[in-house]
Protein backbone atom coordinates (compact mmCIF):
# COMPACT_ATOMS: atom_id res chain seq x y z
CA UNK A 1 18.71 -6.01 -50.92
CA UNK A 2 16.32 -4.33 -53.16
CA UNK A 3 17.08 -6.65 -56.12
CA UNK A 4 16.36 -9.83 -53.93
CA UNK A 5 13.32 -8.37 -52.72
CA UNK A 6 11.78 -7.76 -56.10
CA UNK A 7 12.75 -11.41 -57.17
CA UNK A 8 11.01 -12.70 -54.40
CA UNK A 9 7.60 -11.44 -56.35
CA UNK A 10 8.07 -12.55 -59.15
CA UNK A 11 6.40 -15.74 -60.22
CA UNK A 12 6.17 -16.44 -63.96
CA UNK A 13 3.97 -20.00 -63.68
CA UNK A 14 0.11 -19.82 -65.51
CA UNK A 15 -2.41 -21.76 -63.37
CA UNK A 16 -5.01 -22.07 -65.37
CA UNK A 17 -8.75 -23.76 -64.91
CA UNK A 18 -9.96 -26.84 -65.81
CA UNK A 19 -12.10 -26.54 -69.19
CA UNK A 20 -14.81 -28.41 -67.59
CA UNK A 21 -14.41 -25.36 -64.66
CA UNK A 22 -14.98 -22.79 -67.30
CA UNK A 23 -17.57 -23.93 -69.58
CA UNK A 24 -19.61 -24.45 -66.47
CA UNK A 25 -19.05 -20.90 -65.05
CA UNK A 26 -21.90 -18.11 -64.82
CA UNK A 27 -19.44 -16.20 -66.90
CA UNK A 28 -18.90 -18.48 -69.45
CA UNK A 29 -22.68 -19.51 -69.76
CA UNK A 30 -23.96 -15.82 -70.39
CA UNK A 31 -21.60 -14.97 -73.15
CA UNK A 32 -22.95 -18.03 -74.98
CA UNK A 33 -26.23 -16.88 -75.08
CA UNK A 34 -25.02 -13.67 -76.66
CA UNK A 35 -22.41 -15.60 -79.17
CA UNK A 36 -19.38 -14.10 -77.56
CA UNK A 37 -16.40 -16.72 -78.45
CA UNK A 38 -14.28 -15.63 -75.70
CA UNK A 39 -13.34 -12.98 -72.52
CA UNK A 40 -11.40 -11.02 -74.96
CA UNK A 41 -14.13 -10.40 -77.10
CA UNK A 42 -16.37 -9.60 -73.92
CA UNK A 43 -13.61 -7.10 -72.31
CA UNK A 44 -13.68 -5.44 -76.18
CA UNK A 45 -17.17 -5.27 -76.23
CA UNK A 46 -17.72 -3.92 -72.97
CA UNK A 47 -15.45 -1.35 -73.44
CA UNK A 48 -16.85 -0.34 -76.83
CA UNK A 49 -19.88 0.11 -75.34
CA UNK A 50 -20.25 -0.38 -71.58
CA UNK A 51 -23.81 0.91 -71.62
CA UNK A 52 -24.82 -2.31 -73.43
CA UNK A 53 -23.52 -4.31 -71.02
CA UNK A 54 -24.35 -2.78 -67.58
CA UNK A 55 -28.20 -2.27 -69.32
CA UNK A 56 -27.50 -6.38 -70.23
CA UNK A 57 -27.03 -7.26 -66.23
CA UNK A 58 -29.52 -4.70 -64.95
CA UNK A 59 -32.04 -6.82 -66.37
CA UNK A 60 -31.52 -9.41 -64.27
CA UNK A 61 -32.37 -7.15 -61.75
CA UNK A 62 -36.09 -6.37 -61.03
CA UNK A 63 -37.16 -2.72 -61.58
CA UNK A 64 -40.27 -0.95 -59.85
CA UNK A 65 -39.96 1.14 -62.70
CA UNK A 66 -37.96 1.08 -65.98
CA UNK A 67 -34.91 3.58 -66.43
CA UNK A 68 -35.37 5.72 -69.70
CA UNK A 69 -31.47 6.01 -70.01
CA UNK A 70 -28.54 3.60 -69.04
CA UNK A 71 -26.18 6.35 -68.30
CA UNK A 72 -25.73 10.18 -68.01
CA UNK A 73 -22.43 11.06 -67.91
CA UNK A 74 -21.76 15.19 -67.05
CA UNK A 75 -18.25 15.55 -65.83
CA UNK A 76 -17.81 14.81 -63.15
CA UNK A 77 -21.64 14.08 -62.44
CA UNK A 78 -22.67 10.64 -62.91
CA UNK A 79 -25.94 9.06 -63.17
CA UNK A 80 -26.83 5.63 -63.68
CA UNK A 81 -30.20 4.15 -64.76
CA UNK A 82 -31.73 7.86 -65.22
CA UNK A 83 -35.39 7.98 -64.18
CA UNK A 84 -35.55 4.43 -63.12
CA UNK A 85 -37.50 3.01 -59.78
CA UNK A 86 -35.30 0.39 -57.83
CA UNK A 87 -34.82 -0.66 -54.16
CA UNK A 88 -32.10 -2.90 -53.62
CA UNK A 89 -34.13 -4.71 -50.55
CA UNK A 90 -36.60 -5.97 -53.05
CA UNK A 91 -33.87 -7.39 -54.93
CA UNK A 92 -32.25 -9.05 -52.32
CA UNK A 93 -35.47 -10.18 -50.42
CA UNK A 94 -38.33 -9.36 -51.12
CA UNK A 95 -38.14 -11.37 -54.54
CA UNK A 96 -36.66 -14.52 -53.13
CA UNK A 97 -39.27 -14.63 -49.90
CA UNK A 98 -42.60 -15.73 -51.56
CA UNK A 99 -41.24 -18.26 -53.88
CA UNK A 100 -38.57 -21.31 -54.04
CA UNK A 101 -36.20 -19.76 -52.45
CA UNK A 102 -38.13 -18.90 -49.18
CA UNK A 103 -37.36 -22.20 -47.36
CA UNK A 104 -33.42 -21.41 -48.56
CA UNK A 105 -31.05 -20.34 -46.06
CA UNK A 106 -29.76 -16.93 -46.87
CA UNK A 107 -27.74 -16.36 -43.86
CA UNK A 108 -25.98 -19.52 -41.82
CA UNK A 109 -24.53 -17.52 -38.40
CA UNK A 110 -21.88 -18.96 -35.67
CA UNK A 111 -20.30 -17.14 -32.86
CA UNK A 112 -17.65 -17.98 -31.08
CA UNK A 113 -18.68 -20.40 -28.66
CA UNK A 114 -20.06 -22.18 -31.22
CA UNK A 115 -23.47 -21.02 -30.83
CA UNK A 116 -25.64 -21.76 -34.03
CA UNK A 117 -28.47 -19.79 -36.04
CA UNK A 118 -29.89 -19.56 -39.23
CA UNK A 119 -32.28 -17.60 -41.36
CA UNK A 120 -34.22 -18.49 -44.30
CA UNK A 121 -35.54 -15.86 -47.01
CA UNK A 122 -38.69 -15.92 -46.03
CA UNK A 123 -37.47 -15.63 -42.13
CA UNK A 124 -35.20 -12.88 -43.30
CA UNK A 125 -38.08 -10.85 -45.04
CA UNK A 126 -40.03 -11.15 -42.04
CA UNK A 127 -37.30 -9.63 -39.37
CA UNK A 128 -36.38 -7.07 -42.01
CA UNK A 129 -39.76 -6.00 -41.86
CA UNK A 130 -40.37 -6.29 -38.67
CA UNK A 131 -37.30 -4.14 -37.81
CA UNK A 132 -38.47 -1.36 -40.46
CA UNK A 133 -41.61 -1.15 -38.84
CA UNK A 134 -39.60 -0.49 -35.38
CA UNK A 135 -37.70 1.83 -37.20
CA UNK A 136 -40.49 3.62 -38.92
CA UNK A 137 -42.78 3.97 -35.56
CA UNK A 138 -39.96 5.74 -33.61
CA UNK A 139 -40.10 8.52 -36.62
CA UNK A 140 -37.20 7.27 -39.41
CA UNK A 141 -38.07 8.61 -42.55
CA UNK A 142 -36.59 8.24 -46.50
CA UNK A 143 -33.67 10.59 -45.90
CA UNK A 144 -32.70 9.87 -42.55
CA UNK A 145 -29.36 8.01 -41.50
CA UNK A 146 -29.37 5.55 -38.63
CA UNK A 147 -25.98 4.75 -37.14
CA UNK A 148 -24.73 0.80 -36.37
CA UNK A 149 -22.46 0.04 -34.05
CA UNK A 150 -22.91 -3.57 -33.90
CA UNK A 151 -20.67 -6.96 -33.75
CA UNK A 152 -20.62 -9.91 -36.57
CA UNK A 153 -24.59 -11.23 -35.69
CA UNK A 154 -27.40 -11.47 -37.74
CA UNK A 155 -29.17 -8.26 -36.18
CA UNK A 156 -26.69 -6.24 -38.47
CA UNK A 157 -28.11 -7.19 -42.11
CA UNK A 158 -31.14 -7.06 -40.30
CA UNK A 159 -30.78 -3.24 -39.35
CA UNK A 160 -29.07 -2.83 -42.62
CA UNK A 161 -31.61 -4.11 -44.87
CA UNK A 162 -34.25 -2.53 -42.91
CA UNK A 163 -33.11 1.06 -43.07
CA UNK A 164 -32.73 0.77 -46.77
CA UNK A 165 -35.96 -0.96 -47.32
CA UNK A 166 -37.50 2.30 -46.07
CA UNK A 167 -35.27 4.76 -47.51
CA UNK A 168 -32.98 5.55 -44.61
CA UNK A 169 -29.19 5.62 -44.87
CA UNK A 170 -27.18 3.59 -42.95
CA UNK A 171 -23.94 4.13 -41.61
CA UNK A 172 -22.10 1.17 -40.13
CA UNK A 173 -19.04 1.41 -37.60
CA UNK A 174 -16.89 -1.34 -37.48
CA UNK A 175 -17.33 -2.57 -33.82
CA UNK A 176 -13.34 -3.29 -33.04
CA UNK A 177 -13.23 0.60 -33.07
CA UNK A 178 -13.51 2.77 -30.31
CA UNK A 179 -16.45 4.32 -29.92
CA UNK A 180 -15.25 7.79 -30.32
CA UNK A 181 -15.26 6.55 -34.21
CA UNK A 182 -19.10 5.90 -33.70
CA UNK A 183 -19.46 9.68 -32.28
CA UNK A 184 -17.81 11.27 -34.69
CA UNK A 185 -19.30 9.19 -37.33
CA UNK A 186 -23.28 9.85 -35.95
CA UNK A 187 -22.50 14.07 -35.33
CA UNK A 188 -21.34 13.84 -39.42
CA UNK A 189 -24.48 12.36 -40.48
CA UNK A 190 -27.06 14.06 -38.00
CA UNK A 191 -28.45 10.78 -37.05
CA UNK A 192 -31.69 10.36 -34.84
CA UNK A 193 -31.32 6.84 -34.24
CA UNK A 194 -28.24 4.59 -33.00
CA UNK A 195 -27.99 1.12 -32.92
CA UNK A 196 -25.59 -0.95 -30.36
CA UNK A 197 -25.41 -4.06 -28.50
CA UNK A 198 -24.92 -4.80 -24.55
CA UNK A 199 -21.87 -6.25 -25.92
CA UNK A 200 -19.69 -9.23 -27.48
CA UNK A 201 -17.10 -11.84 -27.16
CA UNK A 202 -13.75 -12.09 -28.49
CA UNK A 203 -11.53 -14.69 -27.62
CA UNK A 204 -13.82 -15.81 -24.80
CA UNK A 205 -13.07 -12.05 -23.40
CA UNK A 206 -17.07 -10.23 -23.36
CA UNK A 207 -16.31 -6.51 -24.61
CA UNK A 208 -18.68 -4.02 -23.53
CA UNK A 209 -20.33 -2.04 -26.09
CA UNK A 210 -23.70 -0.10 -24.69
CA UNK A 211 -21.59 0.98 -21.99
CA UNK A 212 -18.68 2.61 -23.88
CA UNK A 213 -21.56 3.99 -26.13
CA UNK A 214 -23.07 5.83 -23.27
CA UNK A 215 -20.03 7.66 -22.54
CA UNK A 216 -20.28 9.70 -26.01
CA UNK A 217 -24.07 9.82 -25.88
CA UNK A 218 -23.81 13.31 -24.55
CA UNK A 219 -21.67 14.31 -26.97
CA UNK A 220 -24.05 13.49 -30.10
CA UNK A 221 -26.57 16.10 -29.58
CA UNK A 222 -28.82 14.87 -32.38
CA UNK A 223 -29.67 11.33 -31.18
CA UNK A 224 -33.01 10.43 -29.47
CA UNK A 225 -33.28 6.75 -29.47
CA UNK A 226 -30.84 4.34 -29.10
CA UNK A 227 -31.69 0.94 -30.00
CA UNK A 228 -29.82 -2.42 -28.34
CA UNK A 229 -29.60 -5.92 -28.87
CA UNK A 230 -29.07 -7.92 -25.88
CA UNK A 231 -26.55 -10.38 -27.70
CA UNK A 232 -23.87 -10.94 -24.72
CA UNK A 233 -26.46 -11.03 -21.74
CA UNK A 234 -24.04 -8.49 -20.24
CA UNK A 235 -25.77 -6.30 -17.82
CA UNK A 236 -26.53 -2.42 -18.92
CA UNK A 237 -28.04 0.32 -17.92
CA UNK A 238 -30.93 1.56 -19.82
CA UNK A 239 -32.25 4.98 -19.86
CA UNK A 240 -36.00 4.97 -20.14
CA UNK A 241 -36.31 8.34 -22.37
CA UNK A 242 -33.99 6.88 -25.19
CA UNK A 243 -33.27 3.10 -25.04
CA UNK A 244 -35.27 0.88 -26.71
CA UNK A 245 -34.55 -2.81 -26.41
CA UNK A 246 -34.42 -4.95 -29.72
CA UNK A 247 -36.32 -7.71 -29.03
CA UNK A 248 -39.15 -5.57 -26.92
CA UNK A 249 -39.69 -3.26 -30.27
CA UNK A 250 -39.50 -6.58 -32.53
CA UNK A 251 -42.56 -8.23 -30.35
CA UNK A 252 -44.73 -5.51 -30.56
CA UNK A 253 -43.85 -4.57 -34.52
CA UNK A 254 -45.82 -5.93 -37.14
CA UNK A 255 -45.01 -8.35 -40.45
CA UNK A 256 -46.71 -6.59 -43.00
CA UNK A 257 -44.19 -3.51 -44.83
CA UNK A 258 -43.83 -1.92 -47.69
CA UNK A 259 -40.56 -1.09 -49.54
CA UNK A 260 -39.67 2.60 -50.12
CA UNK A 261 -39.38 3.13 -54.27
CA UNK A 262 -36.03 4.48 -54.52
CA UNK A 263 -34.59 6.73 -57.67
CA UNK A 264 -31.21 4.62 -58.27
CA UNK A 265 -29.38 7.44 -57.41
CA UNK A 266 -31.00 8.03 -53.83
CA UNK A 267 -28.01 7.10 -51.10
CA UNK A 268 -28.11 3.51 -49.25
CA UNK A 269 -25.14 3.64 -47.25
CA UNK A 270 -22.67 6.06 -45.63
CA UNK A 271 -18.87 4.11 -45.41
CA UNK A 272 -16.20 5.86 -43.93
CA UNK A 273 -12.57 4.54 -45.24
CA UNK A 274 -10.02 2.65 -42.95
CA UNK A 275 -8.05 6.15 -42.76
CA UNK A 276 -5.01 4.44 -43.28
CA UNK A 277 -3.51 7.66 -46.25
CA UNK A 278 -5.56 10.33 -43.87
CA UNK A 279 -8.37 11.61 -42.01
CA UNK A 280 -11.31 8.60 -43.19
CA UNK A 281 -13.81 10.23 -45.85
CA UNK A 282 -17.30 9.35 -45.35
CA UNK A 283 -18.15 7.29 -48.90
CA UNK A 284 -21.70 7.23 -50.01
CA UNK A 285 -22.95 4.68 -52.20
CA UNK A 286 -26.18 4.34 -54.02
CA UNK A 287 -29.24 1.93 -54.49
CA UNK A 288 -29.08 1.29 -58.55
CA UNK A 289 -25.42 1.51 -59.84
CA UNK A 290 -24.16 -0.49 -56.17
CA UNK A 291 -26.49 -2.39 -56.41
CA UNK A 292 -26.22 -3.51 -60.26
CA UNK A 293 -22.60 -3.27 -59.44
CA UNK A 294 -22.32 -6.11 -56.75
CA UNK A 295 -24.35 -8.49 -58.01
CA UNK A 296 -22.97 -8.57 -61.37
CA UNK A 297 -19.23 -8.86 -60.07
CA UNK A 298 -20.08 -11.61 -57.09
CA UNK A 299 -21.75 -13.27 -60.12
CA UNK A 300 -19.00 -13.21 -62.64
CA UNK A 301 -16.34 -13.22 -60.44
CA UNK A 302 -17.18 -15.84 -57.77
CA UNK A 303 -19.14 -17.59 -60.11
CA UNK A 304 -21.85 -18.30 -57.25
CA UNK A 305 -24.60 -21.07 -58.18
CA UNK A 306 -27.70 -21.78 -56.21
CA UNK A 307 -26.18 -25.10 -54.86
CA UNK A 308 -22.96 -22.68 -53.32
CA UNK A 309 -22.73 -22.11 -49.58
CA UNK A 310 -20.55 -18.91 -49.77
CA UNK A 311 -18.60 -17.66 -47.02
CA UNK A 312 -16.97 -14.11 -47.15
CA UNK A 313 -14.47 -14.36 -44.06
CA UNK A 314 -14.71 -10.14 -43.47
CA UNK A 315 -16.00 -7.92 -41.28
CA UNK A 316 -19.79 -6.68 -41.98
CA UNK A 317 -18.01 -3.08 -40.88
CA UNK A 318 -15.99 -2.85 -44.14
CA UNK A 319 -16.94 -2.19 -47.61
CA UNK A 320 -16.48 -6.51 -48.50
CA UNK A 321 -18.33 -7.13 -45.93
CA UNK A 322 -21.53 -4.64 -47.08
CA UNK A 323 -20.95 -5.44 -50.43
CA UNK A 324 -20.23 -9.64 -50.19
CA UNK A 325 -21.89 -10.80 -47.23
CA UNK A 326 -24.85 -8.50 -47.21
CA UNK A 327 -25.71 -7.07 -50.26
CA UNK A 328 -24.62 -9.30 -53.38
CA UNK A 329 -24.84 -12.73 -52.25
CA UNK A 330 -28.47 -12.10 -51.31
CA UNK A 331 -29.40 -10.50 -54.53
CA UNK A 332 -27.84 -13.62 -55.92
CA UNK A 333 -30.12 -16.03 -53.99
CA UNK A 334 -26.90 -17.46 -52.18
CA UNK A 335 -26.45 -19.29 -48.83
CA UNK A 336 -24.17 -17.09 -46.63
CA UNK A 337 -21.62 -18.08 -43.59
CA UNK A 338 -21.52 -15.83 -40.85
CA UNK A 339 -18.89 -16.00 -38.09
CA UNK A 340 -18.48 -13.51 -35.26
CA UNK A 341 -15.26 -14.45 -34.14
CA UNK A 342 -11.21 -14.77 -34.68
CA UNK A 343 -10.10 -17.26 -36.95
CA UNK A 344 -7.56 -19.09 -34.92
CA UNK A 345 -10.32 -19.29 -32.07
CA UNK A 346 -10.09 -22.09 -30.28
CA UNK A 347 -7.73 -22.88 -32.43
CA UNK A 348 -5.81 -22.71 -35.85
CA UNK A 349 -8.49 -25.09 -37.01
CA UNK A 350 -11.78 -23.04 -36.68
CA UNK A 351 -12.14 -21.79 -40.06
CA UNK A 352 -11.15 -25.45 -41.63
CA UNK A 353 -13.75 -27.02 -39.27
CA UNK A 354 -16.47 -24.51 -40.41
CA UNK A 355 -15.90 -24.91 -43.93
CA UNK A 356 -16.22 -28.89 -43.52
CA UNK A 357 -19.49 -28.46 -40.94
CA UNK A 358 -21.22 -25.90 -43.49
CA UNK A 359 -19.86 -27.63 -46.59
CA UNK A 360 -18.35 -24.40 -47.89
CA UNK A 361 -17.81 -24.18 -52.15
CA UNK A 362 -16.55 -20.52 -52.41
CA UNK A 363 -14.44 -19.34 -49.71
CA UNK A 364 -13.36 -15.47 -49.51
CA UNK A 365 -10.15 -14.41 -47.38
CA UNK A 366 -7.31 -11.76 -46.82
CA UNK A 367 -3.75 -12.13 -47.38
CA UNK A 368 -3.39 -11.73 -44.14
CA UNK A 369 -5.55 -14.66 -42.76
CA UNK A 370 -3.76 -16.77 -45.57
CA UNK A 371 -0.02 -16.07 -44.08
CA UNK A 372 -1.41 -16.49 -40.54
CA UNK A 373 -2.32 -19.83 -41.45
CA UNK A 374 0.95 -20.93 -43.17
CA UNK A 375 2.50 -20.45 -40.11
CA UNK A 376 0.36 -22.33 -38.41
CA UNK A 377 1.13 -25.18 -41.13
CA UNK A 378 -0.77 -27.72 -42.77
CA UNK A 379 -2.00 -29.94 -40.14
CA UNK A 380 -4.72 -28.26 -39.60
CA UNK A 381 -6.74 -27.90 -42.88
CA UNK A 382 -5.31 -31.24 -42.93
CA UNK A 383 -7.07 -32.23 -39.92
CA UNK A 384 -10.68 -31.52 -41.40
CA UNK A 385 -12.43 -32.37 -44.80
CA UNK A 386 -12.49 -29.24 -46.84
CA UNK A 387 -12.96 -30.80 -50.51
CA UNK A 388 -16.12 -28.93 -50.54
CA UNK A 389 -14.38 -26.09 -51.65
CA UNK A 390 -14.33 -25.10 -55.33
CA UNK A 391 -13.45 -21.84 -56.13
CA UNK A 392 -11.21 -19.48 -53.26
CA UNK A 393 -10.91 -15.71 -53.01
CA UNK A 394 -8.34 -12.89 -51.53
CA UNK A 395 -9.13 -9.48 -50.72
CA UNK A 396 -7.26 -6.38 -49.54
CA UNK A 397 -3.83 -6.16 -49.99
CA UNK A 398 -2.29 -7.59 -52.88
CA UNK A 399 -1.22 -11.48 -52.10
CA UNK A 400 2.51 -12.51 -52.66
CA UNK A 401 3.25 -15.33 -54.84
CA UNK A 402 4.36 -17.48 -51.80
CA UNK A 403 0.86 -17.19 -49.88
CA UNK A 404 -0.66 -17.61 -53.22
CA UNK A 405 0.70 -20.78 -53.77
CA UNK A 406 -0.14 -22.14 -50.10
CA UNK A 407 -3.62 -21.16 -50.72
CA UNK A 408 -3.27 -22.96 -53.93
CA UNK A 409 -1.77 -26.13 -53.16
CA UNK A 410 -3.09 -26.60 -49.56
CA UNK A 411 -6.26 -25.42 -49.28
CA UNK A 412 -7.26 -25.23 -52.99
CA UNK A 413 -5.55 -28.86 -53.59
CA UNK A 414 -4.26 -27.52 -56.92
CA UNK A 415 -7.59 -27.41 -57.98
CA UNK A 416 -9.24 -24.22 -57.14
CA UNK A 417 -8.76 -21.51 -58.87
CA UNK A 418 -7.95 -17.94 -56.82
CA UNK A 419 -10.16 -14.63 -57.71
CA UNK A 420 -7.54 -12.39 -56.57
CA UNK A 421 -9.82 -9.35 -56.16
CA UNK A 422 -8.51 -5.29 -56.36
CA UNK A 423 -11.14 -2.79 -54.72
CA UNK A 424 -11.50 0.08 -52.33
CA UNK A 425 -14.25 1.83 -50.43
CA UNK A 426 -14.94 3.54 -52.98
CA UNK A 427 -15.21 1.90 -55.58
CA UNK A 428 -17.82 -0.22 -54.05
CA UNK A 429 -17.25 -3.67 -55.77
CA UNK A 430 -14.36 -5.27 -57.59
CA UNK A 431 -12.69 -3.60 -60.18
CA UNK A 432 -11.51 -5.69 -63.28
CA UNK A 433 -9.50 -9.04 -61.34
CA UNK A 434 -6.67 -8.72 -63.71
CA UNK A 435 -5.41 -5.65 -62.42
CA UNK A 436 -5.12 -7.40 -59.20
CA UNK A 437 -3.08 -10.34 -60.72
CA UNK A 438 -0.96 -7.64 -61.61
CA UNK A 439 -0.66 -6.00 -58.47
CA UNK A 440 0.62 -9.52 -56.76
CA UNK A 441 2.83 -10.28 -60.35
CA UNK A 442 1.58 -13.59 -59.93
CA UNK A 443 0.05 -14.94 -63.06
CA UNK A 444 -3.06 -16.42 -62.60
CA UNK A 445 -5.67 -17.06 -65.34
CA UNK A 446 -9.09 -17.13 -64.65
C-alpha cells in the first residue's frame, strides 16, 4: 500500500559527528580562519555573496594568469573567472610533481586478478607528458576532441590528463557500452583520434574491445589514428595506416611538455548522460569553473587530508568517476584506489579486502553496491579489518534509510559519518549535500 510504502522512508533519528570529527574537518578549519562561528553563517554568507566565496577557493588554485572578474552573469550566458589563464593539468600535476608530493602515490590501481600498479606524481607527470607528446606528434591540436573507449586502468587518466594538458577535448565512453555508443559519440564530436584497448576482463571472462571497435571504424569517417593499449594480451589485428600501439608511441615520445594556457572557459571534456529520461545529451564542461568546482566540493565534502587513501568505487566513464577519481582528488594531492573489476569478484569480500590491503579512510559507493552487500550479510566486512575507514560516501540514486543504516552500523561501525551526495552530469560536482539528505528523508547531520 502506498501509505506503508512512504513509512518505510521515513526515518526521523539525527546521527550526528563527533565534535572532535568536526573541529578537525577541512571545512571546519577554513571558516576559522575567516571567523565564521558556524555552517549557517557560511551557507548565509555564501549566498549573500557567492562571488566572495568561489574567488575565496579559487585561490587555492594556481593561476597562469589572474582573472579580472569572479563572475559574468548574462542570462543565460555564464562566465566564470573572466579573463583568467588556468589549466586544470597544472593543478592536478604539474604542481605536485617537482616537490613533496612527487614520491606520493596519486593513483594505487588493481585489476581483477589481482594484478598490482601504482603511480607516483612525479611518475604520473611523466606518462601524462609522454602521452601528450604522442598525441601532439600525430597532429592533436587545442580544439580537437579525442575519443576514449577504454576499461578501469591507469592508461585512462593518462589519456585524459594528456588531452587536456594540451588543449584537446576529451570524450570518454564508458567501456560496458556497446561500441555503437563510441561511434555515435566520435561522428558528434568530429574526432581525429580514438583511443581503445585489445580488450579486458570481467569476471575472469576477457571482452574484446579493438575488435568490436573495428567493426564501426568505417562508419566514423573522420578518424585517422586509432590508438591501443595492449592491456588483456588478447590478440588483434592492427591496420598499419591507422593503429598505433600505446606502448610503441610512449617509447619513442619524449618527457619534456608544456601545458596549453587555457581561458577558464575553454572546454575539457565532452560527457554524454546515461540516457535514462531520453536520447543522452553530450555535456561539456570547462577547465576553470569544473575545475574550481571539484576540488572545492571533494575538499569540503569528503574532507580529504594528505594522510587519506581515497577510493571512489565508480566507473572512470561517468561524470563521479571524471570528477572524483580523476580530476579532484588529484588537484587535492590525494592517494587514489583504482579497481577494474566487479565488486563481488571473487567474492562478496573483494571490496572489504581492498579497503584493509590499501588502508582505505574515505570510501565512496552507490546505493546500489550498498544493498548488494546487505544481502550478502555481514560476514564478510566482518571477515577483514576495515577500521581504516573514517568518513563513507553514496552517490547516484538517493539511499533508503534501511541501506543507510547498514552502511552506518556495519561498515561505518557507528562511527563514520555518510556524505550522502545529490549530482548529475551536468552539474559537474555535488550540489549542496543537504538536498540529498532530503531526497533519502533520512536525517543525517554533517
Amino acid at each position: 500500500m502506498p501509505g506503508d510504502l512512504d513509512s518505510l522512508l521515513k526515518e526521523k533519528r539525527i546521527f550526528k559527528p563527533s565534535m572532535e570529527f568536526v573541529k578537525d574537518s577541512n571545512i571546519y578549519k577554513w571558516m576559522e580562519k575567516r571567523n565564521i562561528t558556524d555552517y549557517d553563517e557560511l551557507l548565509k554568507l555564501a549566498e549573500n555573496d557567492p562571488e566572495w566565496f568561489w574567488d575565496e577557493l579559487s585561490h587555492e588554485l594556481e593561476w597562469f594568469e589572474p582573472y579580472t572578474k569572479t563572475f559574468n552573469w548574462n542570462p543565460p550566458h555564464a562566465e566564470w573567472f573572466v579573463n583568467g589563464k588556468f589549466n586544470i593539468v597544472h593543478n592536478a600535476v604539474d604542481r605536485h610533481a617537482p616537490g613533496e608530493q612527487k614520491d606520493k602515490k596519486a593513483f594505487i590501481w588493481e585489476g581483477e586478478s589481482g594484478e598490482v600498479r601504482s603511480l607516483t606524481y612525479k611518475q604520473l607527470q611523466m606518462q601524462v607528458n609522454k602521452f601528450a607528446n604522442v598525441l601532439r606528434d600525430i597532429g592533436v591540436k587545442k580544439g580537437d576532441t579525442v575519443s576514449i573507449y577504454l576499461p578501469m586502468i591507469l592508461e585512462l587518466p593518462i589519456a585524459m590528463l594528456a588531452c587536456a594538458k594540451i588543449g584537446a577535448i576529451h570524450s570518454v565512453v564508458f567501456s560496458g557500452f556497446w561500441a555503437k555508443a563510441f561511434q555515435e559519440r566520435i561522428n558528434d564530436a568530429d574526432s581525429k583520434v580514438a583511443i581503445t584497448a585489445d580488450g579486458f576482463t570481467r569476471r575472469g571472462k576477457q571482452i574484446c574491445l579493438k575488435e568490436n571497435v573495428d567493426v564501426i571504424l568505417g562508419n566514423t569517417p573522420s578518424i585517422q589514428k586509432l590508438i591501443v593499449v595492449e592491456h588483456a594480451k588478447i590478440p588483434v589485428e592492427m591496420d598499419s595506416n591507422r593503429d598505433i600501439w600505446w606502448h610503441e608511441a610512449m617509447e619513442k615520445a619524449v618527457f619534456e611538455c608544456a601545458t596549453e594556457e587555457m581561458d577558464p572557459e575553454d572546454p575539457l571534456f565532452i560527457l554524454y548522460t546515461s540516457g535514462t529520461t531520453g536520447k543522452p545529451k553530450g555535456v561539456v564542461h570547462v577547465h576553470g569553473g569544473y575545475g574550481v568546482g571539484v576540488y572545492t566540493t571533494l575538499k569540503f565534502v569528503f574532507d580529504i587530508k594528505p594522510e587519506d587513501t581515497w577510493w571512489c568505487a565508480a566507473d572512470i566513464g561517468w561524470i563521479t568517476g571524471h570528477s572524483y577519481i580523476v580530476y579532484a582528488p588529484l588537484m587535492m594531492g590525494a592517494t587514489s584506489v583504482i579497481y577494474e573489476g566487479t565488486p563481488d569478484y571473487p567474492d562478496p569480500g573483494r571490496v572489504w579486502s581492498m579497503i584493509e590491503k590499501y588502508n582505505v579512510s574515505v570510501f565512496y559507493t552507490a546505493p546500489t553496491t550498498v544493498r548488494m552487500f546487505m544481502k550478502f550479510g555481514e560476514k564478510w566486512p566482518e571477515k577483514y579489518d576495515i577500521s581504516s575507514l573514517r568518513l563513507l560516501g553514496s552517490v547516484g540514486e538517493p539511499i533508503n534509510p534501511e541501506a543507510w543504516i547498514w552502511y552506518h552500523e556495519v561498515i561505518g561501525k557507528s562511527r563514520c559519518p555518510i556524505m550522502d551526495t545529490w549530482w548529475q552530469t551536468e552539474t559537474g560536482m555535488h550540489l549542496n549535500h543537504a538536498v540529498a539528505h532530503l531526497r533519502s528523508k533520512t536525517r543525517v547531520c554533517c
